[in-house]
Structure formats: structure tokens, C-alpha cells
C-alpha atoms as a PDB file:
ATOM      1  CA  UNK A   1      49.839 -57.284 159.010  1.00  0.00           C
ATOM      2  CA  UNK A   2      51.217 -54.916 156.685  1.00  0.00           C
ATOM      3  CA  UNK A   3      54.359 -53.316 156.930  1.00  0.00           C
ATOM      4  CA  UNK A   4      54.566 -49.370 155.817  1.00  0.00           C
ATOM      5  CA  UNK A   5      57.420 -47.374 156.066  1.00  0.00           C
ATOM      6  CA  UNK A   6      58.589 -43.707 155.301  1.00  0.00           C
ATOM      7  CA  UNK A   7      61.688 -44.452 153.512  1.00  0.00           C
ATOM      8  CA  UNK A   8      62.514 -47.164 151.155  1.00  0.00           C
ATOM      9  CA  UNK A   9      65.875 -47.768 152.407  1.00  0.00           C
ATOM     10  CA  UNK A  10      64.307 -48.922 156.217  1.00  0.00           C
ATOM     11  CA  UNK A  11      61.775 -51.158 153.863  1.00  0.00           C
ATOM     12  CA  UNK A  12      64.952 -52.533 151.513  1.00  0.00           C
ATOM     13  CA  UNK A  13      66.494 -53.228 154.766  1.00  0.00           C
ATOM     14  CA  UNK A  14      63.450 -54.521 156.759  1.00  0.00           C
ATOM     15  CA  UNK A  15      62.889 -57.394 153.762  1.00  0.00           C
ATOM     16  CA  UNK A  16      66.458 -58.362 153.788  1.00  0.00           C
ATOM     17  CA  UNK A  17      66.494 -59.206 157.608  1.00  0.00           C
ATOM     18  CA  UNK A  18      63.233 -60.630 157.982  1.00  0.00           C
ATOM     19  CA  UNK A  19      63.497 -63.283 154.934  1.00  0.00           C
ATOM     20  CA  UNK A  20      59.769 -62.875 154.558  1.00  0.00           C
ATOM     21  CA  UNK A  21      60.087 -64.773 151.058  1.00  0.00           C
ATOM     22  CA  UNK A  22      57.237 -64.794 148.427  1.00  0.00           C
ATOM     23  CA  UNK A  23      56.655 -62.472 146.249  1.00  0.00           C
ATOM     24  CA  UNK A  24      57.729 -59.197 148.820  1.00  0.00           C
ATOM     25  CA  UNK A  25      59.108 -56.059 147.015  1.00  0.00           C
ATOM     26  CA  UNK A  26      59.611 -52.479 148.005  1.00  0.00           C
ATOM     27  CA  UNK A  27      57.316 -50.213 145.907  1.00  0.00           C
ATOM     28  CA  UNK A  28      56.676 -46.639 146.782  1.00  0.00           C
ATOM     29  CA  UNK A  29      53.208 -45.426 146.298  1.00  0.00           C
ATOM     30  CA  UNK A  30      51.582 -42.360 147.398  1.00  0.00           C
ATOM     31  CA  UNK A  31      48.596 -41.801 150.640  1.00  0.00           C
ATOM     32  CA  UNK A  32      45.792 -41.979 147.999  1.00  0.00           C
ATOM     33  CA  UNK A  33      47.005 -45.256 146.242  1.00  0.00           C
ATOM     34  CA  UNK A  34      47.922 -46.980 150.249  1.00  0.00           C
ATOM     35  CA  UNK A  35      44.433 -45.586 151.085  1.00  0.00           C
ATOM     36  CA  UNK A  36      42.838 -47.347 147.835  1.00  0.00           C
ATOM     37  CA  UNK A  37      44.943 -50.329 148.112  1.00  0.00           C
ATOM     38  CA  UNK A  38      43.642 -50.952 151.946  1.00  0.00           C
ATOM     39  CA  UNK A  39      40.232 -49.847 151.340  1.00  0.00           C
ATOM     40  CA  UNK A  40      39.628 -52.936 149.472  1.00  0.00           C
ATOM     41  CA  UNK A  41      41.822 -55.276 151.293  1.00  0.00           C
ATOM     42  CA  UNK A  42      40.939 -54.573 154.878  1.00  0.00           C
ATOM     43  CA  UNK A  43      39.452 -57.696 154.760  1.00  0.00           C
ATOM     44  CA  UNK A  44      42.670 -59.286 153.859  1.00  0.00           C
ATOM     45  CA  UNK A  45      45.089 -56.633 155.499  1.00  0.00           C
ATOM     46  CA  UNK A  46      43.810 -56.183 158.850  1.00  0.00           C
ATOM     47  CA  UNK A  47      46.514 -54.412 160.739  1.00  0.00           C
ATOM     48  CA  UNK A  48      49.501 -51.632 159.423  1.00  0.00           C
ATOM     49  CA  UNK A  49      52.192 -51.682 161.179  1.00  0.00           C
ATOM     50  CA  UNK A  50      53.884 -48.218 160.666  1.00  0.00           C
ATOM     51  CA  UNK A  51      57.632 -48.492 160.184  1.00  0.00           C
ATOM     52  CA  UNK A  52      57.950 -51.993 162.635  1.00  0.00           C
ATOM     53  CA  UNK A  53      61.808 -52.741 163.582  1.00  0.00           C
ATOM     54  CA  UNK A  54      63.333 -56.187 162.036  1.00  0.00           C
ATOM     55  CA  UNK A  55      64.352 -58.956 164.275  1.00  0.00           C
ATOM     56  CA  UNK A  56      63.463 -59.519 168.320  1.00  0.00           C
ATOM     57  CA  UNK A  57      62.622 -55.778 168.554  1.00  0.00           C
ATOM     58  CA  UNK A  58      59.912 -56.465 166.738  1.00  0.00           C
ATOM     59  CA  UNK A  59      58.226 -58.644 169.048  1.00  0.00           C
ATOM     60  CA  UNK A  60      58.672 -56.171 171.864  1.00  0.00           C
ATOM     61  CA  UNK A  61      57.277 -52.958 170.517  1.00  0.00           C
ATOM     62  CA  UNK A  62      55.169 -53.927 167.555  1.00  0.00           C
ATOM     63  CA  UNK A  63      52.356 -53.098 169.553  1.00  0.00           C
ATOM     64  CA  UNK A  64      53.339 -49.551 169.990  1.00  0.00           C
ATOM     65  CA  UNK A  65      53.140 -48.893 166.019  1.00  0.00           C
ATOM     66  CA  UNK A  66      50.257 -51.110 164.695  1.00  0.00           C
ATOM     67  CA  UNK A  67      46.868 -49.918 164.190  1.00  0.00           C
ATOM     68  CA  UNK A  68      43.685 -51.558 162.908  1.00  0.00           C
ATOM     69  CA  UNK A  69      42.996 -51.616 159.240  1.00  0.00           C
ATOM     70  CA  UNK A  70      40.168 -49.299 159.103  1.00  0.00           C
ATOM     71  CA  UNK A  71      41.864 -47.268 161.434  1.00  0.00           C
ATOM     72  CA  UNK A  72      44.775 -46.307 159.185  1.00  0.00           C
ATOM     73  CA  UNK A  73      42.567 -45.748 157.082  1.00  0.00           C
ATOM     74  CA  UNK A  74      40.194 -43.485 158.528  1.00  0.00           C
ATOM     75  CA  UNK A  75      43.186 -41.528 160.074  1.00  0.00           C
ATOM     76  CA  UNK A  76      44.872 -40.897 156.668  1.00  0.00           C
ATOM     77  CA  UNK A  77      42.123 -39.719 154.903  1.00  0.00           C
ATOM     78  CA  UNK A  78      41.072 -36.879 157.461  1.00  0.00           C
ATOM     79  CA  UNK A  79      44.708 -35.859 157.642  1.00  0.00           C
ATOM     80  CA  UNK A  80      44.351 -35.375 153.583  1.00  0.00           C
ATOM     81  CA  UNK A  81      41.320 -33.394 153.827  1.00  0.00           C
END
């Protein structure tokens, strides 16, 4: 799953409590690069959750903001055109 969030500070503060280790970094891109950047990992990447809470909340509502790859996806690209 891939996490995506609106603002960097919830994604600077979402790495820092989740000690997800590796090579994780905050980068902002823009809809066309996220779009590009699934399109050819959905394979790899096959959920997005949208802004998911740190912690035990997570486990509890992370249902109610993921959506299938493809899905994403397909929803950002009609909302561009």
C-alpha cells in the first residue's frame, strides 16, 4: 500500500511515527507524475491509501480511505480531464 497525502507536514509526521525504515522520504510530486508513477507500478503498488492516520487508528479506519490501484488511477485522470 501506498501512502498519499495532501500536505507534506501530515506525510513528515506520518514517517516519523510509523518507523517504516528503508529508504522512505517525503517528496511532493504533482497528479500527472503520481498518475505516471502508479501506472507502471500497479503491479507493485496495489492499493493508495489517501492520507491514512499513524498508529492504532490506522488499523481501524484504513479501510475507509484505501482504494485499489487502478482505481486511483482511473479516478484521477477523469477528474483532470
Amino acid at each position: 500500500m501506498l501512502p498519499v497525502f495532501s500536505f507534506r507536514e501530515e506525510a513528515e509526521m506520518y514517517l516519523q511515527l510509523e518507523a517504516l525504515g528503508g529508504d522512505w522520504q517525503v517528496r511532493k510530486i504533482s497528479a500527472g507524475e503520481l498518475v505516471s508513477l502508479l501506472h507502471e507500478n500497479c503491479a507493485i503498488v496495489r492499493r493508495v491509501a489517501l492520507d491514512p492516520l499513524p498508529g492504532t487508528w490506522a488499523d481501524k479506519v484504513v479501510e475507509l480511505v484505501v482504494l485499489d490501484c487502478e482505481r486511483f488511477v482511473s479516478r484521477v485522470v477523469r477528474g483532470r480531464a
